[in-house]
Protein backbone atom coordinates (compact mmCIF):
# COMPACT_ATOMS: atom_id res chain seq x y z
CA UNK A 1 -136.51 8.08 13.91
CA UNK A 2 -135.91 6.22 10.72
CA UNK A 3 -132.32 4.57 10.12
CA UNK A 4 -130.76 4.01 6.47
CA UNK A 5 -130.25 0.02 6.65
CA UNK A 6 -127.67 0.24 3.68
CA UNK A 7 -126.01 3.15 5.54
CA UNK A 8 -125.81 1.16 8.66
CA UNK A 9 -124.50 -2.18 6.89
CA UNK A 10 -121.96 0.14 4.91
CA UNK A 11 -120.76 0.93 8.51
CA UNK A 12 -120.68 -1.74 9.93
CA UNK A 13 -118.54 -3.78 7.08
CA UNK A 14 -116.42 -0.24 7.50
CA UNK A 15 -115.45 -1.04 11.05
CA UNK A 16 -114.96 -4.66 10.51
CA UNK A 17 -112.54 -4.32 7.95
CA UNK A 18 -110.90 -2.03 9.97
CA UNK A 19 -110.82 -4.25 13.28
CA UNK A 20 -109.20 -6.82 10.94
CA UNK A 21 -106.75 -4.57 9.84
CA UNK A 22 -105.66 -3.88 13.27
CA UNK A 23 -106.18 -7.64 14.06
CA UNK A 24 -103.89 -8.10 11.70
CA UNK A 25 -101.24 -5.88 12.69
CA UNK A 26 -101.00 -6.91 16.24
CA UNK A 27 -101.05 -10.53 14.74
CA UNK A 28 -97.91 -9.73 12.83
CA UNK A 29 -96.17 -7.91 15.50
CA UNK A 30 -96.76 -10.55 18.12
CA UNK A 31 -96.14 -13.24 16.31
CA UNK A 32 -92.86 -12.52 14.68
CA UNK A 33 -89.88 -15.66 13.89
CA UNK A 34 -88.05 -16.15 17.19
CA UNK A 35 -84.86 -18.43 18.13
CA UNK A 36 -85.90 -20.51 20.69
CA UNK A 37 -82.31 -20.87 22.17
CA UNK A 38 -78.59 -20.47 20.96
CA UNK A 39 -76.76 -23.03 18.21
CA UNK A 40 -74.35 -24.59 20.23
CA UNK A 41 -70.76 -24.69 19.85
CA UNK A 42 -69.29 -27.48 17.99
CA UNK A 43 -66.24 -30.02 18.52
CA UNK A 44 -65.73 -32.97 16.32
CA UNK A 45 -62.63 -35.39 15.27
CA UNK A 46 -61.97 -35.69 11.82
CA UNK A 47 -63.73 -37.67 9.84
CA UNK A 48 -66.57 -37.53 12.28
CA UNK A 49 -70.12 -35.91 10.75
CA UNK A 50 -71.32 -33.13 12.59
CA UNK A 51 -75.15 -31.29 13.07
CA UNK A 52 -76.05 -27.79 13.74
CA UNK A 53 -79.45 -27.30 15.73
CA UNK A 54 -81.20 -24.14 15.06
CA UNK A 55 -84.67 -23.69 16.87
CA UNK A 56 -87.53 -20.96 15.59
CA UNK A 57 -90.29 -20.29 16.63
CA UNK A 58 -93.43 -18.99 14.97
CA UNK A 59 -91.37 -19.30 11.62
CA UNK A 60 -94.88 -18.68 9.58
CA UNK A 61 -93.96 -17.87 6.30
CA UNK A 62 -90.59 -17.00 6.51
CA UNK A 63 -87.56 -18.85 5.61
CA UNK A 64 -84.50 -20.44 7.32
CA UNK A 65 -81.03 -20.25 5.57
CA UNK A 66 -77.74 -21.76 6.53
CA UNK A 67 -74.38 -19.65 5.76
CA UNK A 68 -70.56 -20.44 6.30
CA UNK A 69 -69.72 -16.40 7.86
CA UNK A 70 -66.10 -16.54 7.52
CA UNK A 71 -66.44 -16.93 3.66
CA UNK A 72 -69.88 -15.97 3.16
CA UNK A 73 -70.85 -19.28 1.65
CA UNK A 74 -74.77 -20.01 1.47
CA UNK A 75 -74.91 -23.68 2.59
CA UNK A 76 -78.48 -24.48 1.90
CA UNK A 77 -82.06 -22.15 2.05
CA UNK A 78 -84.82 -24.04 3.76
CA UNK A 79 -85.13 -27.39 2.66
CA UNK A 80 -82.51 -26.80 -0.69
CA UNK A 81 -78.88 -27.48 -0.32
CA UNK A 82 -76.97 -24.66 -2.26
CA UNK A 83 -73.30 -25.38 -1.77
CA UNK A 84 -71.54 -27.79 -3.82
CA UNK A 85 -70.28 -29.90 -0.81
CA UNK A 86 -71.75 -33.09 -1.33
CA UNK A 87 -71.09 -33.51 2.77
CA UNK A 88 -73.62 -30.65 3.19
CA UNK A 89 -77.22 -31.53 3.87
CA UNK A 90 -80.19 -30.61 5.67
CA UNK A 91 -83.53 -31.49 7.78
CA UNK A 92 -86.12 -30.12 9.57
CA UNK A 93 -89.10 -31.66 12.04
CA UNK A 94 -91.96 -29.34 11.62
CA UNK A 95 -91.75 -25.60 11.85
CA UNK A 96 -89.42 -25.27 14.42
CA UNK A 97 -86.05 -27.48 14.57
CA UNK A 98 -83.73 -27.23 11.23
CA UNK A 99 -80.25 -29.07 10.99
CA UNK A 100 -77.57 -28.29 9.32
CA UNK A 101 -75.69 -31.47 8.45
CA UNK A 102 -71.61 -31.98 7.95
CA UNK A 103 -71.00 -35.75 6.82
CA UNK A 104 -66.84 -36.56 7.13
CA UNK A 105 -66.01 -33.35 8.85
CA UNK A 106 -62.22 -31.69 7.07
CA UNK A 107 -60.35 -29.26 8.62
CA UNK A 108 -61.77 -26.81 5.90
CA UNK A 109 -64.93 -27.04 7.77
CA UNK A 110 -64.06 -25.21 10.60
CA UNK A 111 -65.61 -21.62 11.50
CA UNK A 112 -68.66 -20.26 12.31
CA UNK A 113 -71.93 -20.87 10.98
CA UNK A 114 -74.90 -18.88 10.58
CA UNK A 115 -78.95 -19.47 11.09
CA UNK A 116 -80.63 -16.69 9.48
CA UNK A 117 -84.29 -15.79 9.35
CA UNK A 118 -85.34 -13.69 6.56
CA UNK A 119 -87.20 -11.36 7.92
CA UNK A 120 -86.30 -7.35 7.30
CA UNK A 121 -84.51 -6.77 9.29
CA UNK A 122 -82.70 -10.26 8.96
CA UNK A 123 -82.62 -12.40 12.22
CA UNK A 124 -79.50 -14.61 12.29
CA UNK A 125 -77.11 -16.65 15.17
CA UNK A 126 -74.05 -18.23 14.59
CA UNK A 127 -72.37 -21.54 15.94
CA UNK A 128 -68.75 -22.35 16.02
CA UNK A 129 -67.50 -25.74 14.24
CA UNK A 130 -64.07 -26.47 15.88
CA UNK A 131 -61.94 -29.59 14.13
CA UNK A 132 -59.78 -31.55 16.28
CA UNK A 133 -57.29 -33.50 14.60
CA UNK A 134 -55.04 -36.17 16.47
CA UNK A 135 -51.28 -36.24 16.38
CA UNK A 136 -49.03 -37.37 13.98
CA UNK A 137 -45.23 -37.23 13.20
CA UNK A 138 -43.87 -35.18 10.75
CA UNK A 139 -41.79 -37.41 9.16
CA UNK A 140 -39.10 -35.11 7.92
CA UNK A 141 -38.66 -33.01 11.24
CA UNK A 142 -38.47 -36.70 13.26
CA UNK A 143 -35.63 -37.88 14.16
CA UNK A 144 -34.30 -41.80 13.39
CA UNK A 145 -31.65 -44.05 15.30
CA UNK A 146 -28.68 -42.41 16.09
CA UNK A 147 -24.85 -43.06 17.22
CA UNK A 148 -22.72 -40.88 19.24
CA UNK A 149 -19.16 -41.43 20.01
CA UNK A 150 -19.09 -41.34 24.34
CA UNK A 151 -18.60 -37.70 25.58
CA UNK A 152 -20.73 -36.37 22.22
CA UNK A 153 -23.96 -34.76 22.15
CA UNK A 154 -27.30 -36.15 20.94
CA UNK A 155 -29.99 -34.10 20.07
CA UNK A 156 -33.72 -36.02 18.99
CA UNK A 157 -36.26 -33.97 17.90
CA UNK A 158 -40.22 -35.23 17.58
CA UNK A 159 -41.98 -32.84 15.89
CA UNK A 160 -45.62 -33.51 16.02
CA UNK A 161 -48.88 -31.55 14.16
CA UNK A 162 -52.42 -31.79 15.25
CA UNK A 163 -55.15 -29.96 16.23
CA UNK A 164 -54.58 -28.17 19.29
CA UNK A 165 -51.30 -28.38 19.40
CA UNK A 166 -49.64 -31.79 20.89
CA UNK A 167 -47.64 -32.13 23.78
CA UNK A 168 -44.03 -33.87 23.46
CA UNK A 169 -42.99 -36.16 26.10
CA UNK A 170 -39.62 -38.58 26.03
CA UNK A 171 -38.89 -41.57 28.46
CA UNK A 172 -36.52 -44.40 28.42
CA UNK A 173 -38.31 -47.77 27.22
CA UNK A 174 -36.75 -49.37 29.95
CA UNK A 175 -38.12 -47.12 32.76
CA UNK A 176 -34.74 -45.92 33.56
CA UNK A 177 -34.51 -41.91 34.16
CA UNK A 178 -33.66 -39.74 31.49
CA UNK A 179 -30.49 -37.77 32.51
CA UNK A 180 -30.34 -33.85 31.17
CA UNK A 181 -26.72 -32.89 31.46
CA UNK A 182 -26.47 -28.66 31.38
CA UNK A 183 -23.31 -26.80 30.05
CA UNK A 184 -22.80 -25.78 33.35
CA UNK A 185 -21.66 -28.85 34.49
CA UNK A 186 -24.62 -29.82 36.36
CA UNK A 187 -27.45 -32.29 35.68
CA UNK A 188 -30.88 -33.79 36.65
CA UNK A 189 -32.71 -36.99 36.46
CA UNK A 190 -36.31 -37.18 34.96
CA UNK A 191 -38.46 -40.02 34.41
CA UNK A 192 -40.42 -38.02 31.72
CA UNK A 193 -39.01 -34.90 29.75
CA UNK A 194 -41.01 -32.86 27.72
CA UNK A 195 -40.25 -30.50 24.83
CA UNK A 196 -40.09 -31.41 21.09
CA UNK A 197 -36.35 -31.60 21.11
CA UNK A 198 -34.21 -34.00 23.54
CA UNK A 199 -30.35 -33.31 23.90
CA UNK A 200 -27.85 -35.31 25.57
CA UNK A 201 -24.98 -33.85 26.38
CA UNK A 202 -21.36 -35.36 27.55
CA UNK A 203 -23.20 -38.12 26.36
CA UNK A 204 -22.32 -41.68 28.64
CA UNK A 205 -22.50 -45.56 27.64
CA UNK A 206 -25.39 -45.44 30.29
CA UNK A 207 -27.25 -43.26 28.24
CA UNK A 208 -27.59 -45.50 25.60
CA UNK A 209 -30.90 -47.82 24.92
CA UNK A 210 -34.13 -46.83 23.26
CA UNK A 211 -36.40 -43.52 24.14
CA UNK A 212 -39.48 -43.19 23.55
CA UNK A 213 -41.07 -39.98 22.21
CA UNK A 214 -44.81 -39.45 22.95
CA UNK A 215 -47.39 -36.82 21.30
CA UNK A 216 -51.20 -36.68 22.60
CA UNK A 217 -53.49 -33.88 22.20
CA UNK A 218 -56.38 -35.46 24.22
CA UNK A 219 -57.49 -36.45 20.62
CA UNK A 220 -57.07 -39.93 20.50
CA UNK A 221 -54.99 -42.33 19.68
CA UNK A 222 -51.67 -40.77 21.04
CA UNK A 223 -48.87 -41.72 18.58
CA UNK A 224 -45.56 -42.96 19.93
CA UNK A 225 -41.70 -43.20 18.21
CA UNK A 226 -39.08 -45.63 19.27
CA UNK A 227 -35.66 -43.88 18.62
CA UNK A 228 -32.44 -46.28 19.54
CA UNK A 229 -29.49 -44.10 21.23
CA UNK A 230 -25.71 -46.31 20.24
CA UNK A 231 -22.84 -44.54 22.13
CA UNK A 232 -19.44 -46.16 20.98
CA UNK A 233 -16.86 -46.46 23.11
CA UNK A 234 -12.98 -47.56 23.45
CA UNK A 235 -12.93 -51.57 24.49
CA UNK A 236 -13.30 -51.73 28.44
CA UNK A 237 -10.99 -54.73 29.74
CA UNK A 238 -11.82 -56.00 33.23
CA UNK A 239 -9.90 -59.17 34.88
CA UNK A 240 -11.09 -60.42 37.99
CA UNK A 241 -7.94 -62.86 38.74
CA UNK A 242 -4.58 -61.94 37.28
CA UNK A 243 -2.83 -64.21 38.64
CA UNK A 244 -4.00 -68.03 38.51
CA UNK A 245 -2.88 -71.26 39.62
CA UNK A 246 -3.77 -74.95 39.44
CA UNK A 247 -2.09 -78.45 40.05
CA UNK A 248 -0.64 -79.99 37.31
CA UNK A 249 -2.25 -82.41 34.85
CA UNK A 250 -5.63 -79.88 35.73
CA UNK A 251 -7.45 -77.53 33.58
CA UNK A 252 -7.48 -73.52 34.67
CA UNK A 253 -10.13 -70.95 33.35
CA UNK A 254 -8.64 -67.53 32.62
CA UNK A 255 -11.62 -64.68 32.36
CA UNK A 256 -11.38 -61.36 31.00
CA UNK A 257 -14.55 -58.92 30.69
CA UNK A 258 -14.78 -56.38 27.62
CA UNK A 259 -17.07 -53.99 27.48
CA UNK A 260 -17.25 -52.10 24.17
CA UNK A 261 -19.21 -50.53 21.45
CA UNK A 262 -19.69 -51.58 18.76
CA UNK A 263 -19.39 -55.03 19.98
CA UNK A 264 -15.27 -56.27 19.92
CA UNK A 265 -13.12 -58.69 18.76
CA UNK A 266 -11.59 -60.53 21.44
CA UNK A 267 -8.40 -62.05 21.21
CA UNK A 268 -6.33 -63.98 23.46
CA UNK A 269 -2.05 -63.47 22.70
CA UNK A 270 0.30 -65.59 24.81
CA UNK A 271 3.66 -64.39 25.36
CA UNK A 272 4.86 -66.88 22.66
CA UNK A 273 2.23 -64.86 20.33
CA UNK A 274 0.38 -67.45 19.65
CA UNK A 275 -2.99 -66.21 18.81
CA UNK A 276 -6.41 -67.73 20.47
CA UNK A 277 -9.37 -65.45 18.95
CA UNK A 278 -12.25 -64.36 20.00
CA UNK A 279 -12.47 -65.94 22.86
CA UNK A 280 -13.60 -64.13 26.55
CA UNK A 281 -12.98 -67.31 28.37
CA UNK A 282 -10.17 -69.32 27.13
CA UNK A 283 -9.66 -72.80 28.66
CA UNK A 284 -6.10 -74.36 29.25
């Protein structure tokens, strides 16, 4: 039986091209751009940079983009930076890790952020960048020194932003309890209160001193107000001997104890009105 060579070769080449067709095919299908594993979450101070991590695997020929999904920004395609923000940048080793880079993180930075692959269909996963801010006193909503007449109410107010939201703590600076007074009559002793606002009601003369108002956020620092509390009161006269005798030719001490605020004027008046001033103590 006699073969056609040429018929045979045309064959042959035939089936070859089509097992490299079908080569091909399975190539493409098993080797298709993969993430290797999530983008992790993100939380980073102010000011601090920050560095998404998306891994892909058999990447080929295809392209990795970065994109800001809450406002649809394109932050960089492969190896070009796109946005404007001069804090943007990227890198990649090889094939399979690419960065996304934040230099001086802002609060504007915050959201989530997309990896995509551009195959069809597109291949994407998203990382959240959170912000954390510390505390700080807003200046206009913090209260300053303050003086209440005795029996008045005092009401300091800290009002603190940050990111989360601070907490709001007062104590005394001189480790003495802080005493809440209710309209009810009743009261309680604290050596720490917490809320933004502090009020002292049926305010006392042992109420006053300096407090202390505290806002942390477990972002440090913690930031810290001194606030001085002046009650005034009507002068206070205390004698320990009213009556006092000595030999003559001696000298006698008379005492008298004022307490007051704001600080008196002491005067001594003897019943033939002569004046001795400002004198607690007055020597005979």
């Amino acid at each position: 039986m006699r073969y056609n060579m040429n018929s045979i070769q045309s064959s042959i080449y035939m089936i070859g091209i089509l097992m490299l067709g079908l080569d091909s095919k399975l190539a493409g299908e098993a080797f298709q751009p993969e993430f290797a594993e999530p983008i992790g979450n993100l939380t980073v101070p102010i000011g601090r940079d920050a560095t998404f991590r998306c891994l892909v695997q058999n990447l080929g020929g295809y392209r990795v983009g970065w994109v800001k999904a809450d406002t649809k920004a394109i932050q960089a395609i492969h190896v070009h930076v796109i946005t404007n923000n001069h804090r943007v940048g990227v890198s990649h080793n090889g094939q399979t890790v690419w960065n996304l880079h934040i230099r001086n993180v802002q609060e504007d930075d915050r959201g989530q952020y997309m990896c995509q692959i551009n195959t069809d269909p597109m291949k994407s996963q998203m990382g959240y960048l959170e912000v954390v801010v510390p505390p700080d006193f807003i200046a206009e909503e913090t209260s300053g020194d303050i003086m209440v007449p005795e029996g008045g109410t005092a009401k300091l107010s800290c009002r603190a932003r940050g990111q989360p939201a601070p907490r709001v703590m007062w104590r005394r600076e001189d480790g003495s309890e802080v005493v809440i007074r209710y309209t009810n009559g009743s009261k309680s002793k604290v050596p720490v209160y917490e809320d933004e606002v502090l009020t002292l009601n049926k305010i006392s003369r042992s109420d006053m001193g300096a407090y202390l108002c505290i806002a942390s956020n477990g972002v440090p620092p913690s930031v810290s107000k001194r606030i001085v509390v002046k009650v005034h009161f009507h002068p206070v006269i205390q004698v320990p001997n009213q009556l006092v005798g000595a030999p003559l030719g001696t000298d006698v001490t008379l005492e008298c104890y004022v307490e007051s605020s704001p600080k008196s004027i002491n005067y001594w008046v003897r019943e033939s009105s002569k004046r001795y001033r400002n004198f607690r103590n007055l020597k005979l």
